[in-house]
ModelCIF file with pLDDT and N, C-alpha, C, O atoms, coordinates in Angstrom:
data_MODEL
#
_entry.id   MODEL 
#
_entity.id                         1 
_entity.type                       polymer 
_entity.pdbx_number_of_molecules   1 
#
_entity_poly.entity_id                      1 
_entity_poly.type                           'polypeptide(L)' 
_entity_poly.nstd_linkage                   no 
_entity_poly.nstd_monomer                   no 
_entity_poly.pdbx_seq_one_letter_code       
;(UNK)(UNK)(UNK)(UNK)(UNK)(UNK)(UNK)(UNK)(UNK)(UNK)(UNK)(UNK)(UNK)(UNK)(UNK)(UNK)
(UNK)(UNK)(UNK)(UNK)(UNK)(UNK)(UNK)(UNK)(UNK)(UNK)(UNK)(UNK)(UNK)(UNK)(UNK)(UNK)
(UNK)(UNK)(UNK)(UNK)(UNK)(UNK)(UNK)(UNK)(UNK)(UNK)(UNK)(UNK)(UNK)(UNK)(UNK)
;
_entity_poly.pdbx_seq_one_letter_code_can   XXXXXXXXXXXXXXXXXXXXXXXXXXXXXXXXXXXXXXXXXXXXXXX 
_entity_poly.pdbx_strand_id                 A 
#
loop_
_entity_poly_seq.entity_id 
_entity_poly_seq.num 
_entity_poly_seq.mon_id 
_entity_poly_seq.hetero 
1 1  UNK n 
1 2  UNK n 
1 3  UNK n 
1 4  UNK n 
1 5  UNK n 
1 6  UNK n 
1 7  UNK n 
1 8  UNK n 
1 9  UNK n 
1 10 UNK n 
1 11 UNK n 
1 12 UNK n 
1 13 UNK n 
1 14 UNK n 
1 15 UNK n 
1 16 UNK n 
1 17 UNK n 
1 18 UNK n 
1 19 UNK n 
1 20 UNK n 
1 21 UNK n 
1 22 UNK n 
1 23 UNK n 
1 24 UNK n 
1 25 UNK n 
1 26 UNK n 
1 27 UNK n 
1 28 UNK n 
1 29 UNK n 
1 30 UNK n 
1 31 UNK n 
1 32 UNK n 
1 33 UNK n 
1 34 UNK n 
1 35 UNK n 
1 36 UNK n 
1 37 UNK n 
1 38 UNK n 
1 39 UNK n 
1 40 UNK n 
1 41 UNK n 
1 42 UNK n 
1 43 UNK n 
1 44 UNK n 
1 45 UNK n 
1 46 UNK n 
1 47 UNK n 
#
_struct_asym.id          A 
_struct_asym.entity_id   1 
#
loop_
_ma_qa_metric.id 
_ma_qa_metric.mode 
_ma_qa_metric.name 
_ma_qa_metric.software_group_id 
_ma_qa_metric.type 
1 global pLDDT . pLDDT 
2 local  pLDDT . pLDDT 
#
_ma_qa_metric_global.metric_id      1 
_ma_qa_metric_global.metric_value   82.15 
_ma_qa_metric_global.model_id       1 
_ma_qa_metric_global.ordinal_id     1 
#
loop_
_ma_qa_metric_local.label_asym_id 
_ma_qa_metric_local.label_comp_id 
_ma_qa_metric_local.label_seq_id 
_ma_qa_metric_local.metric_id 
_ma_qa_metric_local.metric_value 
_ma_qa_metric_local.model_id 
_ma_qa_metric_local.ordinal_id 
A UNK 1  2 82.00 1 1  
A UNK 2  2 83.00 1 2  
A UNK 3  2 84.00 1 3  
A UNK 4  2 89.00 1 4  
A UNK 5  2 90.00 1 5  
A UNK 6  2 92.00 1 6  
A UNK 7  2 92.00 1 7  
A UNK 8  2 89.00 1 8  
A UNK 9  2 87.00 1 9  
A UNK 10 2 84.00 1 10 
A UNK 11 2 79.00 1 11 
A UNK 12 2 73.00 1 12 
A UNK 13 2 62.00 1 13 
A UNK 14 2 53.00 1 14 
A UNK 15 2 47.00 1 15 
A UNK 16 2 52.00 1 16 
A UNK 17 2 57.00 1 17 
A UNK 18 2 62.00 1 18 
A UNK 19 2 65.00 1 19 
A UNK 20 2 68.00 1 20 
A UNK 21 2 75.00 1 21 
A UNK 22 2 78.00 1 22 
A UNK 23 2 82.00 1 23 
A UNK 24 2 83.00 1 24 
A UNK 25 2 84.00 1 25 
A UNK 26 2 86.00 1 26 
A UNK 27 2 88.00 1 27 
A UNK 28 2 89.00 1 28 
A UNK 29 2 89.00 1 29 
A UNK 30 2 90.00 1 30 
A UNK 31 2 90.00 1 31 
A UNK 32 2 92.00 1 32 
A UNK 33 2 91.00 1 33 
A UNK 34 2 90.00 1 34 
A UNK 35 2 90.00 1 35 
A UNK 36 2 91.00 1 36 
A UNK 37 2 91.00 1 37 
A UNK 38 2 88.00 1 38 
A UNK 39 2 85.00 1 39 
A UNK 40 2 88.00 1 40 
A UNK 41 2 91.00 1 41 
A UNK 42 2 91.00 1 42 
A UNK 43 2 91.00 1 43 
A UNK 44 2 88.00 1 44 
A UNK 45 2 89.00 1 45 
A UNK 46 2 91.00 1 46 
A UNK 47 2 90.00 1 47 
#
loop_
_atom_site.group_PDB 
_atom_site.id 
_atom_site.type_symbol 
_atom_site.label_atom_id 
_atom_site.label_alt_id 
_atom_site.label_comp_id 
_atom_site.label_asym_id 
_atom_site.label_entity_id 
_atom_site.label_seq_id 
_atom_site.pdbx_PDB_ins_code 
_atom_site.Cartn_x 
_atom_site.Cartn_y 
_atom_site.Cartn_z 
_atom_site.occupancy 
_atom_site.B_iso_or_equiv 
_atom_site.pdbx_formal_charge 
_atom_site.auth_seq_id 
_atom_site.auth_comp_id 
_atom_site.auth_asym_id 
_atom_site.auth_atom_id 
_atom_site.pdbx_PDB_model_num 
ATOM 1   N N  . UNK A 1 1  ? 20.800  -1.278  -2.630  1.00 82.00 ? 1  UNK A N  1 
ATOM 2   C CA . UNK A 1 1  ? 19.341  -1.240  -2.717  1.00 82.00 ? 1  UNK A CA 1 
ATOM 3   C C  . UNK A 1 1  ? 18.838  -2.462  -3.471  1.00 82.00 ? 1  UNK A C  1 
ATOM 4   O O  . UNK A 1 1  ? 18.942  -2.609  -4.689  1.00 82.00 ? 1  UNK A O  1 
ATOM 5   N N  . UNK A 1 2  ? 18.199  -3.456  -2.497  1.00 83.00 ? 2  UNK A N  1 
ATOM 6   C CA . UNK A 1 2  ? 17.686  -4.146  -3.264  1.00 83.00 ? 2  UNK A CA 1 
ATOM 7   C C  . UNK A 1 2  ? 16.124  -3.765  -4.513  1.00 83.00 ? 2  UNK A C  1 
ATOM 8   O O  . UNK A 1 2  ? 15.951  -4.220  -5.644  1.00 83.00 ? 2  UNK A O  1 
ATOM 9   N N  . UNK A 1 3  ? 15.604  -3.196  -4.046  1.00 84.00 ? 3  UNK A N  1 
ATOM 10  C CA . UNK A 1 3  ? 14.186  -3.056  -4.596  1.00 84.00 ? 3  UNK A CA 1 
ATOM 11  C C  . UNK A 1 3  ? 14.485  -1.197  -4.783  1.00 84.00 ? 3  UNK A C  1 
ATOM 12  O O  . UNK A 1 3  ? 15.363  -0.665  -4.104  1.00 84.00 ? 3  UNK A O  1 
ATOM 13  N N  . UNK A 1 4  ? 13.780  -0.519  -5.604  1.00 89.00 ? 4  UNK A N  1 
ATOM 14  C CA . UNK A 1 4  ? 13.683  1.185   -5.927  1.00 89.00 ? 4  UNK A CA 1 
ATOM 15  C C  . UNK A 1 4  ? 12.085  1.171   -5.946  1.00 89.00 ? 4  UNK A C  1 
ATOM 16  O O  . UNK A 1 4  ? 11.385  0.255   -6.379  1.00 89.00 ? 4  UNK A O  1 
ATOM 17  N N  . UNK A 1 5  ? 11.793  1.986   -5.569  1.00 90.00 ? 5  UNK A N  1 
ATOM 18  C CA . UNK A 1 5  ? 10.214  2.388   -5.606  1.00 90.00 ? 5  UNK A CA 1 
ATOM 19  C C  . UNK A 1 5  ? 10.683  3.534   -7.329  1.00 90.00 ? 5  UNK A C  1 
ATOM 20  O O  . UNK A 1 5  ? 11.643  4.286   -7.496  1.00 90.00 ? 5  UNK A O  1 
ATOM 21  N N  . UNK A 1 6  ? 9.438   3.157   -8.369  1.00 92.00 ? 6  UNK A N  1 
ATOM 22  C CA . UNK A 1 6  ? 9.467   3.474   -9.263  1.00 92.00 ? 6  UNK A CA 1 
ATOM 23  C C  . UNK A 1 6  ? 8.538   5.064   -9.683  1.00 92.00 ? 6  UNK A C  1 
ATOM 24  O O  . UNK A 1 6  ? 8.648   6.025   -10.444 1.00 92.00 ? 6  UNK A O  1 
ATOM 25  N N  . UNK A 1 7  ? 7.730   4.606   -8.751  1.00 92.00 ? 7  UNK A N  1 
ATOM 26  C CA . UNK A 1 7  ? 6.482   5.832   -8.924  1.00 92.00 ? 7  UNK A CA 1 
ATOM 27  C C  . UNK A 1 7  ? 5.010   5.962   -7.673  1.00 92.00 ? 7  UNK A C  1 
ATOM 28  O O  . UNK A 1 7  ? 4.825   5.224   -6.705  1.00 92.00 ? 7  UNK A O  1 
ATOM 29  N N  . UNK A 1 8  ? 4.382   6.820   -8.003  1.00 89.00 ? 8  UNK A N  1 
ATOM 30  C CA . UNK A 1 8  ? 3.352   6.677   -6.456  1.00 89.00 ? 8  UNK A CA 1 
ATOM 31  C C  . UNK A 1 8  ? 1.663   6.948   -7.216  1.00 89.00 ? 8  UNK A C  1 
ATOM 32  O O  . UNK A 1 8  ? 1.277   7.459   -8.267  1.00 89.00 ? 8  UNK A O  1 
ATOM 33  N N  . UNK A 1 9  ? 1.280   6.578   -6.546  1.00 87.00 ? 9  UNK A N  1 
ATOM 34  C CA . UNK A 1 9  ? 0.015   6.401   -7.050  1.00 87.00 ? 9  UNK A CA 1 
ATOM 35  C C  . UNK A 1 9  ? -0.459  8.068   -5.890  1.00 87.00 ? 9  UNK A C  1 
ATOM 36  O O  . UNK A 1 9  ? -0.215  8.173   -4.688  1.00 87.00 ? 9  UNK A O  1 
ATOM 37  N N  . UNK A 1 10 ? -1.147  9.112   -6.776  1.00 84.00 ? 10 UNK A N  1 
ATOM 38  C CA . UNK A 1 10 ? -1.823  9.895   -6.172  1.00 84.00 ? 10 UNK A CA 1 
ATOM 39  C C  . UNK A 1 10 ? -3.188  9.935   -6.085  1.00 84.00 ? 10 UNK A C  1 
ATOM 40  O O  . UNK A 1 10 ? -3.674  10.047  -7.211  1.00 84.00 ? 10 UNK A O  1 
ATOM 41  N N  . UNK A 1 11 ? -4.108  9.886   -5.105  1.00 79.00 ? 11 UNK A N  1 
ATOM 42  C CA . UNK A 1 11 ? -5.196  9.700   -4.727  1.00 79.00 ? 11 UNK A CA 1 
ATOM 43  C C  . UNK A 1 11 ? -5.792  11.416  -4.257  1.00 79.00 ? 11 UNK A C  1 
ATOM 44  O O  . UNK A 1 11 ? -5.278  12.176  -3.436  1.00 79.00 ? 11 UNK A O  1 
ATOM 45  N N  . UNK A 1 12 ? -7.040  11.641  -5.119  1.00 73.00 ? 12 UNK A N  1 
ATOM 46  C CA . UNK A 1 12 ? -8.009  12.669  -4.707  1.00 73.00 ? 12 UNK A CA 1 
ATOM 47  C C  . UNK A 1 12 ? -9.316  12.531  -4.653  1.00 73.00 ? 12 UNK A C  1 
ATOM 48  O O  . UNK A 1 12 ? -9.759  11.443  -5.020  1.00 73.00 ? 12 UNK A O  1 
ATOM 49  N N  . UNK A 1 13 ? -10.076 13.362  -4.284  1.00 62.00 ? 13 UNK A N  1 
ATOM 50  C CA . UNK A 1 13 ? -11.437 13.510  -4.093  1.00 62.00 ? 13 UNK A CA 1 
ATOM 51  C C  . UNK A 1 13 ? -11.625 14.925  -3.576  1.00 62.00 ? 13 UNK A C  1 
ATOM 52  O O  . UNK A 1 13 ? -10.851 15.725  -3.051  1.00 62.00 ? 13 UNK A O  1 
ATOM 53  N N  . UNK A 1 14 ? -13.392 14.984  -4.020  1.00 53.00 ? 14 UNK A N  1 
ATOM 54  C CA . UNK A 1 14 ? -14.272 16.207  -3.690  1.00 53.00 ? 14 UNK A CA 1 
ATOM 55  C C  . UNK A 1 14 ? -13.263 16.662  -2.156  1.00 53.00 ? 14 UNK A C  1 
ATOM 56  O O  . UNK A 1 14 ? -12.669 17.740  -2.123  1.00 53.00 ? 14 UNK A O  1 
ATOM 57  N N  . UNK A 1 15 ? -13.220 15.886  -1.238  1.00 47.00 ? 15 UNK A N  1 
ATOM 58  C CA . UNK A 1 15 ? -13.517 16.583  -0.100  1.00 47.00 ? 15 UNK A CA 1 
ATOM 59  C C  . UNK A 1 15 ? -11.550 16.741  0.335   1.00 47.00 ? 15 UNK A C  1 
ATOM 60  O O  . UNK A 1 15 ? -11.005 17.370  1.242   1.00 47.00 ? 15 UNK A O  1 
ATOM 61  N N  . UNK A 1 16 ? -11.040 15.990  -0.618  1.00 52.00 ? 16 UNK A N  1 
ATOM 62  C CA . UNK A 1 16 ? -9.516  16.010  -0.677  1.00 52.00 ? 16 UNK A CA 1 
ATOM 63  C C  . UNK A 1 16 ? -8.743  15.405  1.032   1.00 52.00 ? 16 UNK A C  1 
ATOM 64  O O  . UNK A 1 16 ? -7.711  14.743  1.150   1.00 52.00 ? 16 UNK A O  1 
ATOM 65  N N  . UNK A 1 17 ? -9.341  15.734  1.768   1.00 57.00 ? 17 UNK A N  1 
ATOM 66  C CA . UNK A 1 17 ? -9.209  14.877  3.151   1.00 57.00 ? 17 UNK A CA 1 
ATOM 67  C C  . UNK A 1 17 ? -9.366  13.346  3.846   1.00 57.00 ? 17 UNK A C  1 
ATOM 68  O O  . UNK A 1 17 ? -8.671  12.642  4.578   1.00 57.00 ? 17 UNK A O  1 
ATOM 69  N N  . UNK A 1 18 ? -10.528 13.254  3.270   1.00 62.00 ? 18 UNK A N  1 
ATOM 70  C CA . UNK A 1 18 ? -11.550 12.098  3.966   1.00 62.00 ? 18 UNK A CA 1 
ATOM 71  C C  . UNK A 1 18 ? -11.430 11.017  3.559   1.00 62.00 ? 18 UNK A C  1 
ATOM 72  O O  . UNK A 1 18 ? -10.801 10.078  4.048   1.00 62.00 ? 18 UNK A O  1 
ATOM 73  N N  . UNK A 1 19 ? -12.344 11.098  2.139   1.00 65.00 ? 19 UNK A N  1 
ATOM 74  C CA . UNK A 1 19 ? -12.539 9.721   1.498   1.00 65.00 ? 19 UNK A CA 1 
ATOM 75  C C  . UNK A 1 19 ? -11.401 9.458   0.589   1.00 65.00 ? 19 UNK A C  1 
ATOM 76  O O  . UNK A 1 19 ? -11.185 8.395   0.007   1.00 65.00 ? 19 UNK A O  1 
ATOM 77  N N  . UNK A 1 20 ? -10.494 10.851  0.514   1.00 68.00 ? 20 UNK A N  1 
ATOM 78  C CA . UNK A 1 20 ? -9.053  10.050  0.250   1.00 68.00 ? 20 UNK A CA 1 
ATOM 79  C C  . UNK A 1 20 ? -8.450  9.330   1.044   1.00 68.00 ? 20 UNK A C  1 
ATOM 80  O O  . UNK A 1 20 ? -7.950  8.294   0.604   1.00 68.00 ? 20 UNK A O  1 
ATOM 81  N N  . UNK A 1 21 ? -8.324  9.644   2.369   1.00 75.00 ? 21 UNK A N  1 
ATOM 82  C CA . UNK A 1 21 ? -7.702  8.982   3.912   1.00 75.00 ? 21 UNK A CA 1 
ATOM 83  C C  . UNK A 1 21 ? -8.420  7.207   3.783   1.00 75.00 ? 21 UNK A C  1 
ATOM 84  O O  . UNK A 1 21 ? -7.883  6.266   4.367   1.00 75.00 ? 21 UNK A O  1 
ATOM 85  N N  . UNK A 1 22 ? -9.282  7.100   3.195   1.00 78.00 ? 22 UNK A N  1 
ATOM 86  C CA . UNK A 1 22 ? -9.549  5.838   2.951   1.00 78.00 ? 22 UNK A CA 1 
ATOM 87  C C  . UNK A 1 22 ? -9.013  5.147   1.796   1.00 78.00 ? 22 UNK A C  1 
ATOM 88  O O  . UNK A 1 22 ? -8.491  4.057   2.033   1.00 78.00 ? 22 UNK A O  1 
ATOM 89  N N  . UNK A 1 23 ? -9.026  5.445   0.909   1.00 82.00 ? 23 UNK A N  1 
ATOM 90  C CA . UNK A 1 23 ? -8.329  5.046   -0.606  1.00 82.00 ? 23 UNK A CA 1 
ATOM 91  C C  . UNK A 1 23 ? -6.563  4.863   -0.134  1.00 82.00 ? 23 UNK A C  1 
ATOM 92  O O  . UNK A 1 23 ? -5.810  3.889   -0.149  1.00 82.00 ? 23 UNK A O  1 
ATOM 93  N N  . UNK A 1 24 ? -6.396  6.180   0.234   1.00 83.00 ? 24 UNK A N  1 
ATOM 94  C CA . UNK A 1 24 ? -4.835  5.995   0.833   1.00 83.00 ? 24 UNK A CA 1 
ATOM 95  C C  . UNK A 1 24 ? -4.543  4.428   2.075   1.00 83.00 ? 24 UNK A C  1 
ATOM 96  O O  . UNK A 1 24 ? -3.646  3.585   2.073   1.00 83.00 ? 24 UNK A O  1 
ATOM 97  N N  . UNK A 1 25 ? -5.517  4.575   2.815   1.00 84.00 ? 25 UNK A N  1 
ATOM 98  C CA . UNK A 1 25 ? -5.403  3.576   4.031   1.00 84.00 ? 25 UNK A CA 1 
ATOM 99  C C  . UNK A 1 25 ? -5.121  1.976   3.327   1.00 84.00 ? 25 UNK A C  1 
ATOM 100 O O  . UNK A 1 25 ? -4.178  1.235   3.601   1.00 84.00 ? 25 UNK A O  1 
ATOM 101 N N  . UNK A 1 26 ? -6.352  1.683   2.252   1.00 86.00 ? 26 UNK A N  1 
ATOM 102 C CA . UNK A 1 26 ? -6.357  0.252   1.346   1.00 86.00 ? 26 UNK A CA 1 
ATOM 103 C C  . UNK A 1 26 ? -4.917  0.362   0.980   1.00 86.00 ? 26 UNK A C  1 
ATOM 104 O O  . UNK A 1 26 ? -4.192  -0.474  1.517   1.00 86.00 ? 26 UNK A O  1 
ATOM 105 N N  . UNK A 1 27 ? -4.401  1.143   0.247   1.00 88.00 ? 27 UNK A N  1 
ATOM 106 C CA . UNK A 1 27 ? -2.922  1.657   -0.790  1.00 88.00 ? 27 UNK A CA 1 
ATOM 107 C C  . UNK A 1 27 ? -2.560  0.654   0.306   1.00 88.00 ? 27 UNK A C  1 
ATOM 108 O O  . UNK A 1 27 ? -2.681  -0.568  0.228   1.00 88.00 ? 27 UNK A O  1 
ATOM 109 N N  . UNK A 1 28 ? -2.075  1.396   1.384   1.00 89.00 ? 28 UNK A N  1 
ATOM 110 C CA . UNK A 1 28 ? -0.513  0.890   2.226   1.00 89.00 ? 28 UNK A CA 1 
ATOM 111 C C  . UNK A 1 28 ? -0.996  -0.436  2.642   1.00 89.00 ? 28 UNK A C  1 
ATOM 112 O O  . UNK A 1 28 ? 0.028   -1.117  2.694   1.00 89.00 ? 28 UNK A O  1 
ATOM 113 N N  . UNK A 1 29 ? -2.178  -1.302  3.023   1.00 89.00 ? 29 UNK A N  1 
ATOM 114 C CA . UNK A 1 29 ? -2.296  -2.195  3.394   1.00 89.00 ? 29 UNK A CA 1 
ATOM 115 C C  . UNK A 1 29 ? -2.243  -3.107  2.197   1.00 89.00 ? 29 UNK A C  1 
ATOM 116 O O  . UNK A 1 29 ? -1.648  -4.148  2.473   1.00 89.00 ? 29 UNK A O  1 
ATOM 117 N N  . UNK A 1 30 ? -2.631  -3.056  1.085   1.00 90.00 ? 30 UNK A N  1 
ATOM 118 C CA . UNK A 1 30 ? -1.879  -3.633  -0.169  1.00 90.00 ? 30 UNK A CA 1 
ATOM 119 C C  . UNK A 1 30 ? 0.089   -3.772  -0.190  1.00 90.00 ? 30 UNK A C  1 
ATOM 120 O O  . UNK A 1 30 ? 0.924   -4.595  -0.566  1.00 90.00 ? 30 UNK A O  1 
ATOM 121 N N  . UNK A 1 31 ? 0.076   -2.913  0.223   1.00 90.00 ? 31 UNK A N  1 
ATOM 122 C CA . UNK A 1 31 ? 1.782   -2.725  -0.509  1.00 90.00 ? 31 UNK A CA 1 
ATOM 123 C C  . UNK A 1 31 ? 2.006   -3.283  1.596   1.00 90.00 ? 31 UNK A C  1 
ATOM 124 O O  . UNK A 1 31 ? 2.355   -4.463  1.618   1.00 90.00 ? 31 UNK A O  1 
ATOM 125 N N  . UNK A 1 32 ? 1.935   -2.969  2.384   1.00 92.00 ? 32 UNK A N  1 
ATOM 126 C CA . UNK A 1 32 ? 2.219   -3.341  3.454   1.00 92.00 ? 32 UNK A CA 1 
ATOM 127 C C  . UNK A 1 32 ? 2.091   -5.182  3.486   1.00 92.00 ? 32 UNK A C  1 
ATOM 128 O O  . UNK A 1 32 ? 3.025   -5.914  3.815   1.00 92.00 ? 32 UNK A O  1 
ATOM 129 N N  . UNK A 1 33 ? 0.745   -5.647  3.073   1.00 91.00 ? 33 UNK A N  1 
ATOM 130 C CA . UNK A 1 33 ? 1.216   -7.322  2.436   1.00 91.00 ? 33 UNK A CA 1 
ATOM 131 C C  . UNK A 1 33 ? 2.252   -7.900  1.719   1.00 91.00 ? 33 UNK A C  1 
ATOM 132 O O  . UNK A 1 33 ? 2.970   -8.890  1.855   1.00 91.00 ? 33 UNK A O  1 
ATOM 133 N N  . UNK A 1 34 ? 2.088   -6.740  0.683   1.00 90.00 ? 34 UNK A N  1 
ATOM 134 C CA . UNK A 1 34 ? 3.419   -7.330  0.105   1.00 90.00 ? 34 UNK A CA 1 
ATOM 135 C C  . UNK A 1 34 ? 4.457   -7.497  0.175   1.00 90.00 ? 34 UNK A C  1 
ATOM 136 O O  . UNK A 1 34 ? 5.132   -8.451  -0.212  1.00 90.00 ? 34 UNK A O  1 
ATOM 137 N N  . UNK A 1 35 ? 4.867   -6.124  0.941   1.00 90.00 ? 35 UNK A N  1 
ATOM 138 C CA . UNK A 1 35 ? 6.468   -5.999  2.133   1.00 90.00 ? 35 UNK A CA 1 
ATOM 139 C C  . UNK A 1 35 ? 6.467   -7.655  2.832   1.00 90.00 ? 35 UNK A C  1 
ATOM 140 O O  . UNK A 1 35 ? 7.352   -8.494  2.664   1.00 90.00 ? 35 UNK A O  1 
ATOM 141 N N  . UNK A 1 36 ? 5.516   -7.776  3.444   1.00 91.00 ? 36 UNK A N  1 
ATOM 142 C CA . UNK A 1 36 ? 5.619   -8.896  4.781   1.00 91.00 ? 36 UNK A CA 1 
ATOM 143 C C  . UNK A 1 36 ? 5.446   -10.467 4.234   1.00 91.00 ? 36 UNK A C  1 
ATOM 144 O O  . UNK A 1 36 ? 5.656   -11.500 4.870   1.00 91.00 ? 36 UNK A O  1 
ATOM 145 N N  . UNK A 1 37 ? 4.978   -10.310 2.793   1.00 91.00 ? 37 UNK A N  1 
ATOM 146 C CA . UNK A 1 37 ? 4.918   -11.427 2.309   1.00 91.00 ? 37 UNK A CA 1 
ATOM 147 C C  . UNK A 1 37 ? 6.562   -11.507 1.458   1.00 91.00 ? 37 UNK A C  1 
ATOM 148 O O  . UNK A 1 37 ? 7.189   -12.559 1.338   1.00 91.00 ? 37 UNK A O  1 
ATOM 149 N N  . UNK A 1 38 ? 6.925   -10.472 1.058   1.00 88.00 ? 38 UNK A N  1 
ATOM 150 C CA . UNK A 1 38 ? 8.502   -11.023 0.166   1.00 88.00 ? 38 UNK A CA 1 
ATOM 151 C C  . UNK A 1 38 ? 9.435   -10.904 1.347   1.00 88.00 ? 38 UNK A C  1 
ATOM 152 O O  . UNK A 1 38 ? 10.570  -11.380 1.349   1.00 88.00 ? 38 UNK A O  1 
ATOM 153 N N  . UNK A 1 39 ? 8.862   -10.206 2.403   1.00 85.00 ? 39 UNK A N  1 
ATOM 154 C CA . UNK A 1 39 ? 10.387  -10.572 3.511   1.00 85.00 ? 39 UNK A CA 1 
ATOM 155 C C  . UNK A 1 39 ? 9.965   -11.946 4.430   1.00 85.00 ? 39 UNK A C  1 
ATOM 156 O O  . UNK A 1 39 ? 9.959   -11.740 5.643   1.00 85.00 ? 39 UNK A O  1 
ATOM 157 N N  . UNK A 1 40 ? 9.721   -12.898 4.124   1.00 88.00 ? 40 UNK A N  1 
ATOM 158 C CA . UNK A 1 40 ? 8.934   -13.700 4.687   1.00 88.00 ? 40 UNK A CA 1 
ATOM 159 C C  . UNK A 1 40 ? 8.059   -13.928 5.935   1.00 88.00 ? 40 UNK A C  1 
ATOM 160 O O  . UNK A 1 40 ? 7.935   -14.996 6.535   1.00 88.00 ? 40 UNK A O  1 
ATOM 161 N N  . UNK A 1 41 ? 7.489   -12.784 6.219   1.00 91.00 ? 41 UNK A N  1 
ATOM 162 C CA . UNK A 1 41 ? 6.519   -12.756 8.030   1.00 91.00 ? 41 UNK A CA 1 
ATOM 163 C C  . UNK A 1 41 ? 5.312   -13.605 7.033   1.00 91.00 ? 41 UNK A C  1 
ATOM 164 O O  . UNK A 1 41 ? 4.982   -14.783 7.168   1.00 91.00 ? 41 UNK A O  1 
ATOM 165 N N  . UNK A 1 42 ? 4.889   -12.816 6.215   1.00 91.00 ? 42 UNK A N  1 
ATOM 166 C CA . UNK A 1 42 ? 3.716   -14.004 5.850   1.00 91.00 ? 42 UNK A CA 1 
ATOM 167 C C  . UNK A 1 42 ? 3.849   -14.463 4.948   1.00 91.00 ? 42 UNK A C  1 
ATOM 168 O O  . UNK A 1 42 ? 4.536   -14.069 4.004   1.00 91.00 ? 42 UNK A O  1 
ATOM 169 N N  . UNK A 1 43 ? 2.840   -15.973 5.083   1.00 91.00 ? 43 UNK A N  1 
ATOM 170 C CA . UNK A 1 43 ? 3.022   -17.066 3.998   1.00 91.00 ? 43 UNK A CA 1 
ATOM 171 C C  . UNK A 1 43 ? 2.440   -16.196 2.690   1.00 91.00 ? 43 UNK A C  1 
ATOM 172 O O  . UNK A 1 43 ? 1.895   -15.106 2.866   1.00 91.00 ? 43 UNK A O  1 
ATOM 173 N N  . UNK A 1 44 ? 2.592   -16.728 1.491   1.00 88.00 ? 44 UNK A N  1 
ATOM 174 C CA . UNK A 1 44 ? 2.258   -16.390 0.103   1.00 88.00 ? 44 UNK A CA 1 
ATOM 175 C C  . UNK A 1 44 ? 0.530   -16.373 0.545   1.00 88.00 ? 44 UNK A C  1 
ATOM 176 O O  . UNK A 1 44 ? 0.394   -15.174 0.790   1.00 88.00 ? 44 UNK A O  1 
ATOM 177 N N  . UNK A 1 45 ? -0.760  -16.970 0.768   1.00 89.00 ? 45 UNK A N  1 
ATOM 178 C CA . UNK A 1 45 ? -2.064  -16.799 1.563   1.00 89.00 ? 45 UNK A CA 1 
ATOM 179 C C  . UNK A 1 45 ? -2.189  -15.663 2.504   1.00 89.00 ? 45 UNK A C  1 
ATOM 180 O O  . UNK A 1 45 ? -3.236  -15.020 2.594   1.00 89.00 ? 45 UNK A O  1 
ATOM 181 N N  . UNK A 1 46 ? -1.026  -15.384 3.274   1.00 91.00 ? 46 UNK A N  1 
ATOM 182 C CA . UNK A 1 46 ? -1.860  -14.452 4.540   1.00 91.00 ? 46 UNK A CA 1 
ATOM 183 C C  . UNK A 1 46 ? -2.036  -12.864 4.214   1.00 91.00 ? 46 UNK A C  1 
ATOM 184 O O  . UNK A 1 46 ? -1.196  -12.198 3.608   1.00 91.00 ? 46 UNK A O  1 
ATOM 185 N N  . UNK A 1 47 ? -3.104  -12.442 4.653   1.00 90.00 ? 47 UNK A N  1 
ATOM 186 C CA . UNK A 1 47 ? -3.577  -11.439 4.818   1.00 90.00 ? 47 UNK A CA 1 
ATOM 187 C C  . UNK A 1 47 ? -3.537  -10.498 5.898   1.00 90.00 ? 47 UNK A C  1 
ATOM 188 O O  . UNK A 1 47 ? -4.165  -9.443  5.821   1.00 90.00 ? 47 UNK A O  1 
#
C-alpha cells in the first residue's frame, strides 16, 4: 500500500439527502483531482 486513507469527512444536513448529495459531490471531485494529479493524468494546474 502505497498511500492509507486516514479518516472520512462526514457530511449532513436538514434534509440529510439532497444538499448533502451536493457537499458529498464537491468532496470526491476535490480528492478525485488529486488522485489524477499524483498519478500523473493531470498536470499540477488542471482541473
Amino acid at each position: 500500500a502505497l498511500h492509507l486513507q486516514t479518516g472520512v469527512i462526514r457530511s449532513n444536513c436538514m434534509d440529510c439527502l439532497d444538499r448533502t448529495n451536493v457537499v458529498q459531490s464537491e468532496l470526491a471531485r476535490v480528492i478525485l483531482t488529486r488522485q489524477l494529479r499524483e498519478s500523473g493524468v493531470f498536470s499540477s494546474t488542471d482541473v
